[in-house]
N, C-alpha and C. Protein backbone atom coordinates (compact mmCIF):
# COMPACT_ATOMS: atom_id res chain seq x y z
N UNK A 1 -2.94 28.02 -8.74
CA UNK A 1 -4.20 28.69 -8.43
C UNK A 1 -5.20 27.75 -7.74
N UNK A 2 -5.18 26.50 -7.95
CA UNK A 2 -6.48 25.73 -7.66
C UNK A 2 -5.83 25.16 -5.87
N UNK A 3 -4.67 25.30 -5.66
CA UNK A 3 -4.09 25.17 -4.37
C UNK A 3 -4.67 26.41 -3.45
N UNK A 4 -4.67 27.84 -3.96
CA UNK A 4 -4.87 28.89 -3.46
C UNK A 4 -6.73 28.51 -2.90
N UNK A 5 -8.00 28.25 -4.55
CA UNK A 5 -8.90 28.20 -4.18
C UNK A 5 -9.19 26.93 -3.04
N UNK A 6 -8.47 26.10 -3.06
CA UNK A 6 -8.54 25.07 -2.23
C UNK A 6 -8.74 25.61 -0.39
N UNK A 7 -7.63 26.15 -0.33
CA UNK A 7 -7.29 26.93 0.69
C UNK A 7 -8.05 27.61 1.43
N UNK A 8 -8.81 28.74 0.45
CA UNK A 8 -9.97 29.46 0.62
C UNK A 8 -11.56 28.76 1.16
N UNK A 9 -11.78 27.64 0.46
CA UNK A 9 -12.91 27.23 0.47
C UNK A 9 -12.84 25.99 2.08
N UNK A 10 -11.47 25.67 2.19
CA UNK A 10 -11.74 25.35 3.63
C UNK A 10 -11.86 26.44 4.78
N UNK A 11 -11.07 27.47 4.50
CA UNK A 11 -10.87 28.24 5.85
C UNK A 11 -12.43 28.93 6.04
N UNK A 12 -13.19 29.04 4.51
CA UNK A 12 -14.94 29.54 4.42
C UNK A 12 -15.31 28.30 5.47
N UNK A 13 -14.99 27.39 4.65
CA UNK A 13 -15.93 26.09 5.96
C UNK A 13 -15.78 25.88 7.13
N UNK A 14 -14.28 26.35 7.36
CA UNK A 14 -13.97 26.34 9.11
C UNK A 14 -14.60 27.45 9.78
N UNK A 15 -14.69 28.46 9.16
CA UNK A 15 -15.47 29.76 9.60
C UNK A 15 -16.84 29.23 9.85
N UNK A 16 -17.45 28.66 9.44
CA UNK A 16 -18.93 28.23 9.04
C UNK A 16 -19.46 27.58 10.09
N UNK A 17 -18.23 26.45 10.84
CA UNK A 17 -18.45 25.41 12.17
C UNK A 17 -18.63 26.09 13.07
N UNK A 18 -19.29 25.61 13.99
CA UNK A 18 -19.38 25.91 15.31
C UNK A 18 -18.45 25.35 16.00
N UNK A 19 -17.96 25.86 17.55
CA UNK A 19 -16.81 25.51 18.01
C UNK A 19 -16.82 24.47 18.60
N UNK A 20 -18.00 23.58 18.79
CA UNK A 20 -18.20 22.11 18.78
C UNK A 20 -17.72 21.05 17.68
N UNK A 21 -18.21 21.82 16.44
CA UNK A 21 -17.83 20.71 15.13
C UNK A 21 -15.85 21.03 14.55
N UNK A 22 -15.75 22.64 15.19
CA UNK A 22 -14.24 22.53 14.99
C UNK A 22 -13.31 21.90 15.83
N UNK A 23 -13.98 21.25 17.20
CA UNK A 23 -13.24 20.15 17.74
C UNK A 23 -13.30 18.97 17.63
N UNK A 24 -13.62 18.58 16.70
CA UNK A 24 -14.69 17.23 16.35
C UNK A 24 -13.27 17.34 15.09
N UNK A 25 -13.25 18.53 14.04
CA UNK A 25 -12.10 18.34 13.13
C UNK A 25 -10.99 18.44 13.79
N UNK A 26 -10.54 19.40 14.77
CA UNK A 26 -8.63 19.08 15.34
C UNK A 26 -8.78 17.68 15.62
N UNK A 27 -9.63 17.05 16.69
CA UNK A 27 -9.55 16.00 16.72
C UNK A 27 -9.52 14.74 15.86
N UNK A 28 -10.53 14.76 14.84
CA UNK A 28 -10.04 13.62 13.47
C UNK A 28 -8.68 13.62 12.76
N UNK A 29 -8.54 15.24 12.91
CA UNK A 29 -6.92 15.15 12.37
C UNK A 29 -6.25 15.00 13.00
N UNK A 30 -6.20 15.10 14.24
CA UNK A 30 -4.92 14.84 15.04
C UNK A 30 -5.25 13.51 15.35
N UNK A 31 -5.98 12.12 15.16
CA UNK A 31 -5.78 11.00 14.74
C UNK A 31 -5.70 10.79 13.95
N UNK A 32 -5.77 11.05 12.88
CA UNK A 32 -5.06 10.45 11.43
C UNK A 32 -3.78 11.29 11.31
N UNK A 33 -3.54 12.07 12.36
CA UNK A 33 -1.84 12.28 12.28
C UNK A 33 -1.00 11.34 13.11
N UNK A 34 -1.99 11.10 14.27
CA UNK A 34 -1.13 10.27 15.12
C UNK A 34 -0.85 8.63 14.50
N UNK A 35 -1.44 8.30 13.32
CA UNK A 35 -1.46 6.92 12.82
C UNK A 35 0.09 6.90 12.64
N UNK A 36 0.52 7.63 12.14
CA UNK A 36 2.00 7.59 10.90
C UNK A 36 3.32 6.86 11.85
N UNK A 37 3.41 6.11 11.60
CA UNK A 37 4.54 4.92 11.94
C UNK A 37 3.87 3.69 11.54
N UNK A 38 4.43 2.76 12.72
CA UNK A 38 4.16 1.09 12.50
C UNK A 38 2.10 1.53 11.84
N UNK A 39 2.41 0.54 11.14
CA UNK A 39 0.92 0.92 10.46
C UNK A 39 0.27 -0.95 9.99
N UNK A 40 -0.84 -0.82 10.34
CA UNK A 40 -1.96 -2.20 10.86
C UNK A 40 -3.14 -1.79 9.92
N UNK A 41 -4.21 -2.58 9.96
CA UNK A 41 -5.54 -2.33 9.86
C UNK A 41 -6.15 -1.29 10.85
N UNK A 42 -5.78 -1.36 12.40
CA UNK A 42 -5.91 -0.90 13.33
C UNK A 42 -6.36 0.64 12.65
N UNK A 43 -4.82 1.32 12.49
CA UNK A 43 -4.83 2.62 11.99
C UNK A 43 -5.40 2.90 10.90
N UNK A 44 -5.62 1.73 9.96
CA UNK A 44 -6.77 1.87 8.86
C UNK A 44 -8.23 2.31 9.32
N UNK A 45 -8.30 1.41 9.99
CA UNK A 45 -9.85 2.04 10.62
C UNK A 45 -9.90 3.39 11.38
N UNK A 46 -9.13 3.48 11.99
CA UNK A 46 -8.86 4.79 13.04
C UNK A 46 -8.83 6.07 11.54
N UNK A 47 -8.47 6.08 10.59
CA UNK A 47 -8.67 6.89 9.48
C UNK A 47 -9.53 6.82 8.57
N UNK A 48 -10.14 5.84 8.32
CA UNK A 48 -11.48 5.57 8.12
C UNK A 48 -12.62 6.34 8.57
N UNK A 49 -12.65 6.31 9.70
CA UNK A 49 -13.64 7.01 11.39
C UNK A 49 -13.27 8.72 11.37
N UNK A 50 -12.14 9.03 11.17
CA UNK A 50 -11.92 10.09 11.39
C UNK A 50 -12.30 10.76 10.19
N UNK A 51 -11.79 10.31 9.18
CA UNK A 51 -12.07 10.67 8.04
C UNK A 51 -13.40 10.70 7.38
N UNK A 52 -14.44 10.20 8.34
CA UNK A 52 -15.84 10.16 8.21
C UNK A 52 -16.36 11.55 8.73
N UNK A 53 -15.44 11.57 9.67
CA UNK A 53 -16.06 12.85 10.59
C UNK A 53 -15.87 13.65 10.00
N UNK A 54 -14.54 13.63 9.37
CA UNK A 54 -14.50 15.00 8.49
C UNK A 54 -15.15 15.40 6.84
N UNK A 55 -15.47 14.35 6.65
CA UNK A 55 -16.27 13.92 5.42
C UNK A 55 -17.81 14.93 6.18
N UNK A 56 -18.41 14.71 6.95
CA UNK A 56 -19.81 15.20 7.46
C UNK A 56 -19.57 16.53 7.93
N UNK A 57 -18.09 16.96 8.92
CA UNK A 57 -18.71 18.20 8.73
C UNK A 57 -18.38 19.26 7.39
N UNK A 58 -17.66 18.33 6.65
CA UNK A 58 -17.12 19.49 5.29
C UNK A 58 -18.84 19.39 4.43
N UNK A 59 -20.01 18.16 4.84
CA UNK A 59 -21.11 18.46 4.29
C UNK A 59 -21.94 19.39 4.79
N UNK A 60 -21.61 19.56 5.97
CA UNK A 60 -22.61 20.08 6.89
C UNK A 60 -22.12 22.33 6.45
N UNK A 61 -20.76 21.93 6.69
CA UNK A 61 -20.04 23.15 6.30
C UNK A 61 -21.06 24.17 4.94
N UNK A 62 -21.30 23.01 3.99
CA UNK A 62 -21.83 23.18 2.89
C UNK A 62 -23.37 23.09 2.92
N UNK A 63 -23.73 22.99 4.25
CA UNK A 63 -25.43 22.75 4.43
C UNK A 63 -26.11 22.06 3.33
N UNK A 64 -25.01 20.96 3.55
CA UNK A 64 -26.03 19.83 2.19
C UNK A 64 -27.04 19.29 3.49
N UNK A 65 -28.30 18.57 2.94
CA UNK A 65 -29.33 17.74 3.82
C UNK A 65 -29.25 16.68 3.94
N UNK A 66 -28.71 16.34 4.75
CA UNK A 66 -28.90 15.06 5.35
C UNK A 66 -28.84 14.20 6.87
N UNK A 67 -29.15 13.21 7.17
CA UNK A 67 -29.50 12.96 8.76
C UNK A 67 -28.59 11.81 9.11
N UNK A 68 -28.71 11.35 10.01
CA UNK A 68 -27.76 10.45 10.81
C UNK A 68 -28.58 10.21 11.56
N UNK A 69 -28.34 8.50 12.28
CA UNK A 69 -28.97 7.87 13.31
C UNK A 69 -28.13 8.56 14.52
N UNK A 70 -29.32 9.07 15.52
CA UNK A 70 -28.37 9.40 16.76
C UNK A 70 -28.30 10.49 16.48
N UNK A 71 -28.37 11.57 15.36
CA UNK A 71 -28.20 13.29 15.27
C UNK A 71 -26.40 13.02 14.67
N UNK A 72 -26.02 14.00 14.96
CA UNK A 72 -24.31 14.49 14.68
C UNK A 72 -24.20 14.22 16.04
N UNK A 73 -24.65 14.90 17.04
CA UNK A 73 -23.89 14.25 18.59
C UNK A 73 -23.53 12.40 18.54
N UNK A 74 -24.80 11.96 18.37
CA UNK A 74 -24.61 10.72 18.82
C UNK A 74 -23.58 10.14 17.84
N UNK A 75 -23.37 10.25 16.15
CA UNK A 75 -22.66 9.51 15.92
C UNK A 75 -21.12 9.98 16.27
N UNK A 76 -21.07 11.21 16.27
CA UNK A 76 -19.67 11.51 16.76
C UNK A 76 -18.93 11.11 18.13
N UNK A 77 -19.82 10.95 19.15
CA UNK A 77 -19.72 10.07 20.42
C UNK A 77 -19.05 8.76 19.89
N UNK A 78 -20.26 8.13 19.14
CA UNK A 78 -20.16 6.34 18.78
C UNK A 78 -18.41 6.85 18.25
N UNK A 79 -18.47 7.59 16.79
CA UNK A 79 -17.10 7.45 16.24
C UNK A 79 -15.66 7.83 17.04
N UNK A 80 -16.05 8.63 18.23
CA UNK A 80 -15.20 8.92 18.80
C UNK A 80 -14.37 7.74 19.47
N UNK A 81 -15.89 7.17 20.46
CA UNK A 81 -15.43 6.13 21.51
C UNK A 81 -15.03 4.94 20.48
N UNK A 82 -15.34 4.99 19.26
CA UNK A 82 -14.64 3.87 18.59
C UNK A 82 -13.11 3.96 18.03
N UNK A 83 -12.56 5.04 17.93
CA UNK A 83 -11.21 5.35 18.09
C UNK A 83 -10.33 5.61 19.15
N UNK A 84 -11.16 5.55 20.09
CA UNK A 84 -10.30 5.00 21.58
C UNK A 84 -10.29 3.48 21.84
N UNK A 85 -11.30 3.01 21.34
CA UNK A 85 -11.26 1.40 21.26
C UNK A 85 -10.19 0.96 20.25
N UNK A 86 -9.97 1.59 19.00
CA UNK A 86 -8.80 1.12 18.27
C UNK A 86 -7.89 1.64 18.35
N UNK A 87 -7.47 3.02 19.58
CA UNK A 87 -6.29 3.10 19.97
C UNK A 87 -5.65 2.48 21.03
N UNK A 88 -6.64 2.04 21.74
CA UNK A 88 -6.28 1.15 23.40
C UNK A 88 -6.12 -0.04 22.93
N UNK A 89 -6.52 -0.62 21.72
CA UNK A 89 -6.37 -1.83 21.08
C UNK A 89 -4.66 -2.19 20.31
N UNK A 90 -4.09 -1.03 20.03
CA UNK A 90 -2.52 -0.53 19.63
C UNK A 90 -1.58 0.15 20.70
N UNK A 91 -2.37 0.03 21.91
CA UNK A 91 -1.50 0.99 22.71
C UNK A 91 -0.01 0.28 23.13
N UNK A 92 0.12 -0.83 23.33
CA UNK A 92 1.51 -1.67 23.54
C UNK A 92 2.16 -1.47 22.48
N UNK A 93 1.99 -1.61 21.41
CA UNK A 93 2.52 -1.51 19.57
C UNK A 93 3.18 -0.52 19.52
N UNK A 94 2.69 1.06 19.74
CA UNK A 94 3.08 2.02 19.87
C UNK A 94 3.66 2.74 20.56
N UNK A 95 4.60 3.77 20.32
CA UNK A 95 5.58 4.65 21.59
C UNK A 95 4.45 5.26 22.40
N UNK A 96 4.85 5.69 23.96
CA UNK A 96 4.00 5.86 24.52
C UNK A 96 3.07 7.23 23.71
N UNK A 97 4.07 8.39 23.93
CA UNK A 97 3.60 9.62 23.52
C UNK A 97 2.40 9.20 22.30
N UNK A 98 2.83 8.93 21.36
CA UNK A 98 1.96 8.64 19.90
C UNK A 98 0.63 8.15 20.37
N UNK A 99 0.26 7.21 21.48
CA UNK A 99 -0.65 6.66 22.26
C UNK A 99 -1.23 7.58 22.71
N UNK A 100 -0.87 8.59 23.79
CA UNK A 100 -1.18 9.68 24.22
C UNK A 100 -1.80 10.45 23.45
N UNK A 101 -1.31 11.09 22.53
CA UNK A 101 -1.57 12.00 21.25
C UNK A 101 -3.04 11.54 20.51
N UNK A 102 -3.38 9.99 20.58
CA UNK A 102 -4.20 9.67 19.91
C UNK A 102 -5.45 9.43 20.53
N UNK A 103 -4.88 9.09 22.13
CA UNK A 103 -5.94 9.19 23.35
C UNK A 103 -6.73 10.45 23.36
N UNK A 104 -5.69 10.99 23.62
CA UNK A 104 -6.05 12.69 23.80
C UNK A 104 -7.41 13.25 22.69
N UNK A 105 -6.87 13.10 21.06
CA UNK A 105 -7.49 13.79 20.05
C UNK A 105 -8.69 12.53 19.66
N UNK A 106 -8.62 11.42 20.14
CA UNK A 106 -10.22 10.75 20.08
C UNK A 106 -11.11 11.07 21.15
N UNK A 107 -10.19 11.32 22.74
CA UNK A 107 -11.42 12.55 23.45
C UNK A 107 -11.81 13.25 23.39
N UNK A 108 -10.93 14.37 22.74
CA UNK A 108 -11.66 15.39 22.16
C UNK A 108 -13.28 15.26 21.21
N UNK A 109 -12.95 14.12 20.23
CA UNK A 109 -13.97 13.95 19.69
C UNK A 109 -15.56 13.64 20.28
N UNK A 110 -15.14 12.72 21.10
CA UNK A 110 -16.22 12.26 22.16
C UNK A 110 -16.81 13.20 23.00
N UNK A 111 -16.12 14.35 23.71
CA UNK A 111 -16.15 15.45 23.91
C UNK A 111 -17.12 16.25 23.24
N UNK A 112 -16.65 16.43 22.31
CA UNK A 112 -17.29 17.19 20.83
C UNK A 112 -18.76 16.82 20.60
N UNK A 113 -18.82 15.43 19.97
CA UNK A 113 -19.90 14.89 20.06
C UNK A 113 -21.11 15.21 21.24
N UNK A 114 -20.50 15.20 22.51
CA UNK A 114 -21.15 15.26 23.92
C UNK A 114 -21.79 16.59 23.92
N UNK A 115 -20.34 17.60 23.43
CA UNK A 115 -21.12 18.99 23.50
C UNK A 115 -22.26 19.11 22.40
N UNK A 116 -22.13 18.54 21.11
CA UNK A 116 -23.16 18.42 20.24
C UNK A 116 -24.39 17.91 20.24
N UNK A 117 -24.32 16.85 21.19
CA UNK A 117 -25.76 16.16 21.89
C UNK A 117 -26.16 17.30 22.39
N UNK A 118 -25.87 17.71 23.36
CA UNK A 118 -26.45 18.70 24.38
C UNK A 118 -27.29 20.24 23.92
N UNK A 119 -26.38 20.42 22.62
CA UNK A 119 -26.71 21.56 21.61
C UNK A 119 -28.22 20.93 20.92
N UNK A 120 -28.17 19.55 20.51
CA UNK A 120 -29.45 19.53 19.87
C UNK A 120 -30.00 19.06 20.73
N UNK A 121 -30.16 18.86 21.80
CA UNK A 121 -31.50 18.70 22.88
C UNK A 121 -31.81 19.57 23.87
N UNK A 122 -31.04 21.01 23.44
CA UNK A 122 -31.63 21.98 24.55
C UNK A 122 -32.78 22.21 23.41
N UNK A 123 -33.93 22.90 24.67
CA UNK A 123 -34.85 23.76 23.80
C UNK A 123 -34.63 24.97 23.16
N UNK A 124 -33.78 25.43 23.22
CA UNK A 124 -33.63 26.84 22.15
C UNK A 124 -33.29 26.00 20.81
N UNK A 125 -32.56 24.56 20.86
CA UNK A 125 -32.64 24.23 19.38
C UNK A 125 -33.31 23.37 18.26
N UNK A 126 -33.55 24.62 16.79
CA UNK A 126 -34.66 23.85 16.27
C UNK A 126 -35.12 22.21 16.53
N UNK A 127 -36.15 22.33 15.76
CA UNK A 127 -36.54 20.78 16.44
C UNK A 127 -35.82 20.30 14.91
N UNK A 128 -35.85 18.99 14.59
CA UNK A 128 -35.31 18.55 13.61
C UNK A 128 -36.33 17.70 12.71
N UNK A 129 -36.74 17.27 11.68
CA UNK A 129 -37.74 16.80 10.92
C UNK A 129 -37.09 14.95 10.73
N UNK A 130 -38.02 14.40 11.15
CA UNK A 130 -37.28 12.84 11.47
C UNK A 130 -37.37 12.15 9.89
């Protein structure tokens, strides 16, 4: 049963994201999927980062309060472009594809982030309390 409510209470939170912050999650997961082989600190951090991201929006999901330097755009940018830095940092180590895969789903994030900047600095959106 607690597998079932488990289940439930993410697919409520995925419902909840906007289609900015649900690319912000394919993308964290599809780097902490792409870690799984030869395994470093490298990929420690790269799941670390991702796993941050997904840590904030499962808060945000839950409209707990809280702020970030930079908004959610900016740090998701920073965390993004910092998992392309620790995948380009493994890219010889690794088969090409797996490289690819991890290229790919940390742009997305950066991406994500980018579209999320842009969301909180148009004027239709609220202003935010510093």
């Amino acid at each position: 049963m607690r597998v079932a409510a488990l289940s439930d209470g993410v697919w409520r939170g995925w419902r909840r994201l906007a289609p900015d912050r649900r690319l912000t999650a394919a993308g964290s997961i599809g780097v902490i999927v792409s870690t799984l082989g030869p395994f470093s600190w490298v990929e420690a951090g790269e799941i670390v980062v991702a796993g941050a991201m997904l840590l904030m929006l499962e808060r945000r999901a839950e409209a707990r309060p809280f702020q970030l330097p930079f908004g959610d755009g900016g740090a998701t940018v920073l965390a993004g472009g910092w998992c392309v830095v620790l995948v380009v940092a493994r890219a010889l180590e690794r088969p090409l594809l797996q490289t690819l895969v991890a290229l790919a789903c940390a742009g997305a994030i950066v991406g994500a982030g980018m579209l999320r900047r842009a969301r909180e600095r148009s004027p239709e959106a609220p202003t935010r309390a510093l």
